[in-house]
C-alpha atoms as a PDB file:
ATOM      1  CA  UNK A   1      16.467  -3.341  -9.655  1.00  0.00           C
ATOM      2  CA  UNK A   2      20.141  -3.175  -8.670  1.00  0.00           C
ATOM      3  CA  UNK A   3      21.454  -5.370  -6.014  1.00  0.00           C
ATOM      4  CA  UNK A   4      23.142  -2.602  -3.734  1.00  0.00           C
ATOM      5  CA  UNK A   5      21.578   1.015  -2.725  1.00  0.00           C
ATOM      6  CA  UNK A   6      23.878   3.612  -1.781  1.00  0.00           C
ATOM      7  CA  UNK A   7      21.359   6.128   0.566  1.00  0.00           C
ATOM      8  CA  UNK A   8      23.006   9.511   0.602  1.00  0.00           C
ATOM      9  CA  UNK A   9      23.054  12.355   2.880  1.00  0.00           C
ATOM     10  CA  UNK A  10      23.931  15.250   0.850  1.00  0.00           C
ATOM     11  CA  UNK A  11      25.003  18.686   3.374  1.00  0.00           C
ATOM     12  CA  UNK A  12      28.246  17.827   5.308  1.00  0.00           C
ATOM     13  CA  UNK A  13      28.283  14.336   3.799  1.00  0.00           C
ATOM     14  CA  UNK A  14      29.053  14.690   0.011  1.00  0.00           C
ATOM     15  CA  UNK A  15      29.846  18.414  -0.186  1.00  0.00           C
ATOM     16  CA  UNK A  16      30.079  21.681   2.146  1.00  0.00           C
ATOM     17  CA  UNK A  17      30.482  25.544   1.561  1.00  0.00           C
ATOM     18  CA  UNK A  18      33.803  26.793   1.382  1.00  0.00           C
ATOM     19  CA  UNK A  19      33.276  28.448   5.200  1.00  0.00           C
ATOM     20  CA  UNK A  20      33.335  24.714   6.115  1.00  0.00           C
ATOM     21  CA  UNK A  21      35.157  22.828   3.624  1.00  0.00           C
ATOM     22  CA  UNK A  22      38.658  24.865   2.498  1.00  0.00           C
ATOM     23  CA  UNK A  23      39.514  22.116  -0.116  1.00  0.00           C
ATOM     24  CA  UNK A  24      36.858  21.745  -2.043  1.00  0.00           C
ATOM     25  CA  UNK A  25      37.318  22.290  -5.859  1.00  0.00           C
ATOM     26  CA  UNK A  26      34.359  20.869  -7.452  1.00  0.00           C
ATOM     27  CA  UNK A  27      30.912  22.895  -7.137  1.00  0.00           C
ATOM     28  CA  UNK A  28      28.491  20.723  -6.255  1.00  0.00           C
ATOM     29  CA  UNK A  29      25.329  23.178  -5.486  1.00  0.00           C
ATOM     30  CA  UNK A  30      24.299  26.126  -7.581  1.00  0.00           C
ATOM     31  CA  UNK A  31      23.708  29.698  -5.808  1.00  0.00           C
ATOM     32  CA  UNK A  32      22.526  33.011  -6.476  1.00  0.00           C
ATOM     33  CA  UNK A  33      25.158  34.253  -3.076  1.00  0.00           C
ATOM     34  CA  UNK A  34      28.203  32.738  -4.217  1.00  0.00           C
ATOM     35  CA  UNK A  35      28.621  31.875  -0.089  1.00  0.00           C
ATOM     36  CA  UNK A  36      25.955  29.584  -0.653  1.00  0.00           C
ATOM     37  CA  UNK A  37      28.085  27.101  -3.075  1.00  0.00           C
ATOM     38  CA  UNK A  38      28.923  24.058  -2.070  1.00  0.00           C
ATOM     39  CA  UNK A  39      31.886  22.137  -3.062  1.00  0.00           C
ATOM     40  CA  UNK A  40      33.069  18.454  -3.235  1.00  0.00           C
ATOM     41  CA  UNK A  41      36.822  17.743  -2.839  1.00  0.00           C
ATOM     42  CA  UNK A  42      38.628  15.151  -4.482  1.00  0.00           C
ATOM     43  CA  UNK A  43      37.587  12.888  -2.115  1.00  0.00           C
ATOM     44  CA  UNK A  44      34.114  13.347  -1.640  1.00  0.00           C
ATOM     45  CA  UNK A  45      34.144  13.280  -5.736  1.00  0.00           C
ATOM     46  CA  UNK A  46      35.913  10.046  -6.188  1.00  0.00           C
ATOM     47  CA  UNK A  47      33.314   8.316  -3.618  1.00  0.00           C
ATOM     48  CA  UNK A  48      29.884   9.597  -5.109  1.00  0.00           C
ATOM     49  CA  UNK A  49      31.884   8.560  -8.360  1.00  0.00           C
ATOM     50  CA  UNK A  50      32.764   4.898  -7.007  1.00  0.00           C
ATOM     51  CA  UNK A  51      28.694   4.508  -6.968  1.00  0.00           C
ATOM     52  CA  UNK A  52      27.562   6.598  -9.943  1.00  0.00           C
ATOM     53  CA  UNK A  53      30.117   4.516 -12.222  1.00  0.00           C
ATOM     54  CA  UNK A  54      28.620   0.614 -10.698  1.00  0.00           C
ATOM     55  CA  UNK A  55      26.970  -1.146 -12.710  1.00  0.00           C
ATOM     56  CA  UNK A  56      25.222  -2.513  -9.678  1.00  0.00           C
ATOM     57  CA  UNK A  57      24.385   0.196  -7.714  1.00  0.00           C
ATOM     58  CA  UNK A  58      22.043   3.097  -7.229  1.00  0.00           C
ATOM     59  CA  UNK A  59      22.623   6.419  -5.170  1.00  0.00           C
ATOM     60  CA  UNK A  60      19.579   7.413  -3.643  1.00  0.00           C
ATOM     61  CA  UNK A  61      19.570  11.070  -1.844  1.00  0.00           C
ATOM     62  CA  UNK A  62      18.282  11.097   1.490  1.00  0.00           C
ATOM     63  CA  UNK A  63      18.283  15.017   2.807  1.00  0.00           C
ATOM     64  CA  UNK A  64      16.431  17.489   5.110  1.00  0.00           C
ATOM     65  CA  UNK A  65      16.567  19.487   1.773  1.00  0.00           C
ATOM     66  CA  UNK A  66      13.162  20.948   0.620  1.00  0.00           C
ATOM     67  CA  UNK A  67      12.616  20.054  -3.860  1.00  0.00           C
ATOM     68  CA  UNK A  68      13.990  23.498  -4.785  1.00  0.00           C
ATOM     69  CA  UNK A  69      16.939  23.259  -2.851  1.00  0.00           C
ATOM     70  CA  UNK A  70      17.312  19.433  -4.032  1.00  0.00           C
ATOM     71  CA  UNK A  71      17.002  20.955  -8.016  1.00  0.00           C
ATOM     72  CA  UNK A  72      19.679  23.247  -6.723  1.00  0.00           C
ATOM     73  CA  UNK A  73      22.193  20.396  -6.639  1.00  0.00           C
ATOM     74  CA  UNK A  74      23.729  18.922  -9.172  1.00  0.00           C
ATOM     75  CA  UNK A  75      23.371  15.671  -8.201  1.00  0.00           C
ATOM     76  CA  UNK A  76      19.953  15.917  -9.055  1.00  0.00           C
ATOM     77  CA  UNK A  77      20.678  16.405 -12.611  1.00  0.00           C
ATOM     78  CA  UNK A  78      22.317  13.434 -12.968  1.00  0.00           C
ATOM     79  CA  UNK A  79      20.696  10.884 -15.091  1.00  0.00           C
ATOM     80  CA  UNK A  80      21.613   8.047 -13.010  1.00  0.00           C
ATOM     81  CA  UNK A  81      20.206   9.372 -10.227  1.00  0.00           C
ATOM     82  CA  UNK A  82      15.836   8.860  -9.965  1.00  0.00           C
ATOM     83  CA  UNK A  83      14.708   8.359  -6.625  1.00  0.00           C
ATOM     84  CA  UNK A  84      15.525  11.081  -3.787  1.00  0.00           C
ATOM     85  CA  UNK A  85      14.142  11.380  -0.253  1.00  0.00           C
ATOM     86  CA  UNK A  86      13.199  15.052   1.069  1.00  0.00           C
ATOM     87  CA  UNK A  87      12.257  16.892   3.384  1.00  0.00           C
ATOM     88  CA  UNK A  88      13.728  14.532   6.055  1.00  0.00           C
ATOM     89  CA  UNK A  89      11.601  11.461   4.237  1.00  0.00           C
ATOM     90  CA  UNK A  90       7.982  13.704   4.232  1.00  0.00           C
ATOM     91  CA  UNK A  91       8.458  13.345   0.193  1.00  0.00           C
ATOM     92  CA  UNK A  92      10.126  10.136  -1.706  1.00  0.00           C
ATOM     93  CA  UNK A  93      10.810  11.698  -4.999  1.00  0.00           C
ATOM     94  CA  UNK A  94      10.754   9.087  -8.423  1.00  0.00           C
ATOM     95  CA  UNK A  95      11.353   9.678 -11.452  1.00  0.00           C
ATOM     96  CA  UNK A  96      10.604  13.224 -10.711  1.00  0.00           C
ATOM     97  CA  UNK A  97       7.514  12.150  -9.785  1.00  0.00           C
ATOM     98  CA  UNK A  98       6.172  12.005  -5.773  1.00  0.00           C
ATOM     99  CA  UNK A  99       5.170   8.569  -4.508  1.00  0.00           C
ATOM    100  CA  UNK A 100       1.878   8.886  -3.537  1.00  0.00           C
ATOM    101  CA  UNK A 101       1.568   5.685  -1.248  1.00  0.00           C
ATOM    102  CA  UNK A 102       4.295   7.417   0.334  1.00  0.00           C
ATOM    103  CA  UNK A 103       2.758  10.679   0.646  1.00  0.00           C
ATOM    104  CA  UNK A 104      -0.475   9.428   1.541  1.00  0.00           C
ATOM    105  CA  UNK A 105       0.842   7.952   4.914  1.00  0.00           C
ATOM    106  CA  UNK A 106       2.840  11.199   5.876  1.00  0.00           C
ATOM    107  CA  UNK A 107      -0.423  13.206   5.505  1.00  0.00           C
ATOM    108  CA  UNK A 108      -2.272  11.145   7.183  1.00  0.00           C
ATOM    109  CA  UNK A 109       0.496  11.600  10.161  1.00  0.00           C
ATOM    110  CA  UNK A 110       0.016  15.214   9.537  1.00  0.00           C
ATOM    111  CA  UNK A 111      -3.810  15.007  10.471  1.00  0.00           C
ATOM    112  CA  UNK A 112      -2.771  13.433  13.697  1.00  0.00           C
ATOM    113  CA  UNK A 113      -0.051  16.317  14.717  1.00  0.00           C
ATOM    114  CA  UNK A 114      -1.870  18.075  18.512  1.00  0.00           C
ATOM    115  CA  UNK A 115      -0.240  21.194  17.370  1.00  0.00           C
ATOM    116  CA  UNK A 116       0.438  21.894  13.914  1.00  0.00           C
ATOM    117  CA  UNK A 117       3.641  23.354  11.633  1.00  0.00           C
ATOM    118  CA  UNK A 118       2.060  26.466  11.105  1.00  0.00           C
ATOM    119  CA  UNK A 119       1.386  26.818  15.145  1.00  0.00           C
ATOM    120  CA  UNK A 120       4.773  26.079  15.777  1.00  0.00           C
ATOM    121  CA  UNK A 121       6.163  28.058  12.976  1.00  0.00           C
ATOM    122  CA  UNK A 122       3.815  31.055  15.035  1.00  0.00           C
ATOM    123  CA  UNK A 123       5.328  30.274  18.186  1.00  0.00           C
ATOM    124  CA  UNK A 124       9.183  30.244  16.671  1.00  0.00           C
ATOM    125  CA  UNK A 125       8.233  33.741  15.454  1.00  0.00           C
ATOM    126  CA  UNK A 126       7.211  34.962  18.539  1.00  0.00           C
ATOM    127  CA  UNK A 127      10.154  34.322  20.371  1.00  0.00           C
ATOM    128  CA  UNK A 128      13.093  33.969  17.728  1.00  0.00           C
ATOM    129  CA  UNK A 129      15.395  37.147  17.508  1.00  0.00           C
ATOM    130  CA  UNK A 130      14.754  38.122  13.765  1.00  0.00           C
ATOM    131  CA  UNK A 131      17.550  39.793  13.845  1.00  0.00           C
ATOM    132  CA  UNK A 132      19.739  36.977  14.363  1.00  0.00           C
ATOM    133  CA  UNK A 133      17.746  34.078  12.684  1.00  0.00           C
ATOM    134  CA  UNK A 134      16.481  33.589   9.675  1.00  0.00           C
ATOM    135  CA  UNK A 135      12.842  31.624   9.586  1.00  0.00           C
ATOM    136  CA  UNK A 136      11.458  29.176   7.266  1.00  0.00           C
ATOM    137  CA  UNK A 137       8.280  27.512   7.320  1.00  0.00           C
ATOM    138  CA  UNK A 138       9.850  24.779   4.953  1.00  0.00           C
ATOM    139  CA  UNK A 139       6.427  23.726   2.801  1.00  0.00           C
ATOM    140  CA  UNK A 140       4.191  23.158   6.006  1.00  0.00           C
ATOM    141  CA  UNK A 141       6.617  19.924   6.220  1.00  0.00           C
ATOM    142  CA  UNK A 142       8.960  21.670   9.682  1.00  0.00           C
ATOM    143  CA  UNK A 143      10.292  24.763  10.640  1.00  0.00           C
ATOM    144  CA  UNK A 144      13.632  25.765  10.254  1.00  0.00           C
ATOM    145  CA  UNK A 145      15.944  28.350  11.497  1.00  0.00           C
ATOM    146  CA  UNK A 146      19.200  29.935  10.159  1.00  0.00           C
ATOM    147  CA  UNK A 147      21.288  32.136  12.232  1.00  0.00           C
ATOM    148  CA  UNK A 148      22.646  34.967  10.347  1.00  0.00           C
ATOM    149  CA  UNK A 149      25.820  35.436  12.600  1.00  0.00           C
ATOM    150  CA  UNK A 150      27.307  32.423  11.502  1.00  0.00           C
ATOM    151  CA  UNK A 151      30.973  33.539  11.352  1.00  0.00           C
ATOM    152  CA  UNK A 152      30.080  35.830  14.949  1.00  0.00           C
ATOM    153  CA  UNK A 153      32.077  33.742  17.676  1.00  0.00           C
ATOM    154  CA  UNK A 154      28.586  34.405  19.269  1.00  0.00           C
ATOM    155  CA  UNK A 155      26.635  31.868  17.132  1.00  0.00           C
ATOM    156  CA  UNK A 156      26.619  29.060  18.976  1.00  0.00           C
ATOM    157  CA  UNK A 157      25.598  30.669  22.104  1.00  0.00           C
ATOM    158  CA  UNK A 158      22.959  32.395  20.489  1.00  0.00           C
ATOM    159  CA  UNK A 159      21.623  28.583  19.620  1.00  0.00           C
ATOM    160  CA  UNK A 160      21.616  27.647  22.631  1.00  0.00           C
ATOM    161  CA  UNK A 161      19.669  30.260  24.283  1.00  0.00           C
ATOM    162  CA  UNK A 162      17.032  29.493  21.464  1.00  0.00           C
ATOM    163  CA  UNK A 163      17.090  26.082  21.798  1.00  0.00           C
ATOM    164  CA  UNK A 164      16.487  26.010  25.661  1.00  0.00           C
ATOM    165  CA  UNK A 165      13.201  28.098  25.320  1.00  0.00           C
ATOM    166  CA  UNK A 166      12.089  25.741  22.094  1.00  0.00           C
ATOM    167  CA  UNK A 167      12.625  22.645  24.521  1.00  0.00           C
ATOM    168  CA  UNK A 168      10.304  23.725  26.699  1.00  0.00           C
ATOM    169  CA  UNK A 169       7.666  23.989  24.254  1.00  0.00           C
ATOM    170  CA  UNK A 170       8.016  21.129  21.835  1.00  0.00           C
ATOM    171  CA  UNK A 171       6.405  18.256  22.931  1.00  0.00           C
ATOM    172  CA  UNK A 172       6.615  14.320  22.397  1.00  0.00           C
ATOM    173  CA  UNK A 173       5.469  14.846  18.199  1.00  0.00           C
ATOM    174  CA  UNK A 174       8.667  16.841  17.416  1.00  0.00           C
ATOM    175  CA  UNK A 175      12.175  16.976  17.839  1.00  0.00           C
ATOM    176  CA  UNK A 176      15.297  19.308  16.994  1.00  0.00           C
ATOM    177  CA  UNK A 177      17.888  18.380  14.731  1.00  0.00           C
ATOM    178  CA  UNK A 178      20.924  20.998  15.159  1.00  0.00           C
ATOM    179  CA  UNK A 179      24.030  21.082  13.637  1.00  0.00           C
ATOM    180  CA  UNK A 180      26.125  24.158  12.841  1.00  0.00           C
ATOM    181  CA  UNK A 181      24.152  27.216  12.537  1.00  0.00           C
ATOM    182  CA  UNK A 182      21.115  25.027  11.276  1.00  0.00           C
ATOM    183  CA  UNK A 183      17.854  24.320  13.655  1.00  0.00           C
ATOM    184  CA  UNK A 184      15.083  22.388  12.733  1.00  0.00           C
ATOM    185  CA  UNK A 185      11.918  21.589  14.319  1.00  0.00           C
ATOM    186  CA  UNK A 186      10.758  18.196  12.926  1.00  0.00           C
ATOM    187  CA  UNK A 187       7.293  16.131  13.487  1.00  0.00           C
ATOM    188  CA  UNK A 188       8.870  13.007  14.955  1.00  0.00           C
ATOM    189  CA  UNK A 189       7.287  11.105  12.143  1.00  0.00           C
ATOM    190  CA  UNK A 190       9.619  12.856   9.769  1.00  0.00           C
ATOM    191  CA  UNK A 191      12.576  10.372   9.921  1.00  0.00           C
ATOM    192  CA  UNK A 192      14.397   9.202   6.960  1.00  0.00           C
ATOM    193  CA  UNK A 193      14.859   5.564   8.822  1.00  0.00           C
ATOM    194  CA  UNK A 194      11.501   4.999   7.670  1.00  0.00           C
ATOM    195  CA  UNK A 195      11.243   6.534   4.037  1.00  0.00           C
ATOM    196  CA  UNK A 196      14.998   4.435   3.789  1.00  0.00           C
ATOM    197  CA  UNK A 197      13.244   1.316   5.753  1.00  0.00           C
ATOM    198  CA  UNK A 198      10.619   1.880   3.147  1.00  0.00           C
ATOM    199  CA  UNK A 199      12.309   1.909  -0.219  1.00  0.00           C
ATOM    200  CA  UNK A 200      14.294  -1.249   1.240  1.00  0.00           C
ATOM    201  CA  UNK A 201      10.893  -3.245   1.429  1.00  0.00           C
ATOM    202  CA  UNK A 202       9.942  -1.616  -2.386  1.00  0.00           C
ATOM    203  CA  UNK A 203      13.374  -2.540  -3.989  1.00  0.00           C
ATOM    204  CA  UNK A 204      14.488  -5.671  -1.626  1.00  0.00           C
ATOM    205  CA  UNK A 205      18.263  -5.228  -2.547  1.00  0.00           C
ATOM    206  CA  UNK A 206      20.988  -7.116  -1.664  1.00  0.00           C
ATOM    207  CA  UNK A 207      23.253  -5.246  -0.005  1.00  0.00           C
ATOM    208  CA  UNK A 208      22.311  -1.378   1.206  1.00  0.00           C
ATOM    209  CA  UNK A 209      24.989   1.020   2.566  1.00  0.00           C
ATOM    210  CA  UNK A 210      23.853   4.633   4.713  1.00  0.00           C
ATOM    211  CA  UNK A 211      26.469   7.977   4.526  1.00  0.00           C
ATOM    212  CA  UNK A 212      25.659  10.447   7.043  1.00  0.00           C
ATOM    213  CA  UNK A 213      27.356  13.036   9.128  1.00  0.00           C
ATOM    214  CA  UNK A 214      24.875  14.361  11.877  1.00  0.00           C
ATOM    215  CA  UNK A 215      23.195  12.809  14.884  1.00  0.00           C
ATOM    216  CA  UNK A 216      19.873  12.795  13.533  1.00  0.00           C
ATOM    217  CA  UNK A 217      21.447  10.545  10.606  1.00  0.00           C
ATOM    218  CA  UNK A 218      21.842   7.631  12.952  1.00  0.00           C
ATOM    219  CA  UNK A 219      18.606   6.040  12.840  1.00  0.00           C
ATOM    220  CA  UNK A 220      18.469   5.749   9.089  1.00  0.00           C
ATOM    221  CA  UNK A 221      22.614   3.973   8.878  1.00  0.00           C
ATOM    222  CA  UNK A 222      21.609   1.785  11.549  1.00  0.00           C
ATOM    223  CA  UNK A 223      18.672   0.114   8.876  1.00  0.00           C
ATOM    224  CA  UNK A 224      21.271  -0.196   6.227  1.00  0.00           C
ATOM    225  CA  UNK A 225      23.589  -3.341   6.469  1.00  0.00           C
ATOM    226  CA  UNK A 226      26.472  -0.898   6.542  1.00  0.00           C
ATOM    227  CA  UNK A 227      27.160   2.458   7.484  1.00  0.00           C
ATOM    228  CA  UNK A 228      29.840   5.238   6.209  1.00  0.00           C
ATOM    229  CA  UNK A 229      30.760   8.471   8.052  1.00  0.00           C
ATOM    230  CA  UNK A 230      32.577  10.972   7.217  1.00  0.00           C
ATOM    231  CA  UNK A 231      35.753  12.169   9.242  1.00  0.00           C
ATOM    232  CA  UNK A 232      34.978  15.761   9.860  1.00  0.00           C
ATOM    233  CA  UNK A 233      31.331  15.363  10.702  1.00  0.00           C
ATOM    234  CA  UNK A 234      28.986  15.841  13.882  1.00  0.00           C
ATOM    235  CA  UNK A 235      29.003  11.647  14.417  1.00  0.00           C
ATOM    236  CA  UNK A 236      32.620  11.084  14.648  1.00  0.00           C
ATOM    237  CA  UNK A 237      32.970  14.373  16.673  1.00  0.00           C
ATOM    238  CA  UNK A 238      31.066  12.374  19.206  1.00  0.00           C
ATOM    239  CA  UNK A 239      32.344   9.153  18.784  1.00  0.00           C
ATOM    240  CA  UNK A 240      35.888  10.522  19.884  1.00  0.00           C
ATOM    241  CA  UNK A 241      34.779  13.250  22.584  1.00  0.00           C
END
């Protein structure tokens, strides 16, 4: 195993749309809606590149993305590239393969849950404007919401009024992550500290290095023994607020 583990976030970290990142040149996601396409600038390009190119280091994704939208990256293609964490850490992805010690302690977690994904996915639906938001049900993993108005000056309000009647329903085995036009509603088991924390104790490497952008990113840089974030992101927004 290589001595030094690069663990990636992927959305606002290594590449954006163009609605949120004007200078990016380099696609980086593929799309049937060309809005959908991601790009990396030349930044963002020369960092993942810095890695990639070691000859002792590994870049291991770490993403609330679900597998298809992973195999919609590029990154994924990359040969150098064989572990991934999903689904904010409810799948640890090797060598295309899913590790099943892994998976078997998530389920079991699962079992435990008071009210389930699909229950909460139910009660989402029953008070979500459809209109406005999008709903997933993101593989029985968490629920996720998308709100279509994203370039309406309205958005963000409209998340809010959502999120105050979804805080007074989920209780202590979920949380929210919410950033942008994104909301997620996440067993609190779901962490990617502890797939990261995880992998650490599989591979003991020498040195290991977290890149995030969003609050709910925090937990898994703060097991690494050093953490990177991006300028423009949701952690350095608060940092200088």
């Amino acid at each position: 195993m290589k001595n030094t583990i690069l663990f990636l976030d992927l959305d606002n970290t290594l590449f954006q749309t163009k609605r949120r990142n004007e200078n990016g040149i380099t696609n980086a996601t593929k799309a049937i809606n060309p809005e959908n396409i991601s790009y990396m600038t030349k930044a963002q390009e020369s960092f993942l590149n810095l890695f990639l190119e070691s000859k002792n280091a590994i870049v291991i994704p770490t993403t609330a993305r679900d597998l298809r939208q992973y195999r919609n990256t590029l990154i994924s293609q990359n040969e150098k590239i064989n572990t991934a964490i999903l689904y904010f850490s409810a799948v640890i992805l090797e060598n295309n393969e899913i590790d099943k010690i892994w998976q078997e302690k998530i389920q079991e977690q699962y079992s435990n849950l008071k009210i389930s994904v699909e229950k909460v996915f139910e009660y989402v639906e029953s008070i979500a404007d459809k209109e406005i938001f999008k709903l997933y049900n993101v593989d029985s993993y968490y629920v996720a919401l998308k709100n279509r108005n994203k370039n309406n000056p309205k958005c963000k309000e409209q998340n809010e009024n959502l999120l105050k009647k979804l805080e007074k329903f989920i209780n202590e085995q979920y949380y929210i992550a919410y950033e942008d036009n994104n909301i997620s509603i996440v067993p609190t088991f779901l962490d990617k500290k502890f797939a990261v924390e995880y992998l650490i104790e599989k591979y003991k490497p020498a040195l290991t290095i977290g890149a995030g952008d969003s609050i709910s990113d925090i937990s898994f840089l703060q097991s690494c023994n050093f953490m990177l974030i991006p300028q423009k992101s949701q952690i350095n927004n608060k940092l200088i607020s």
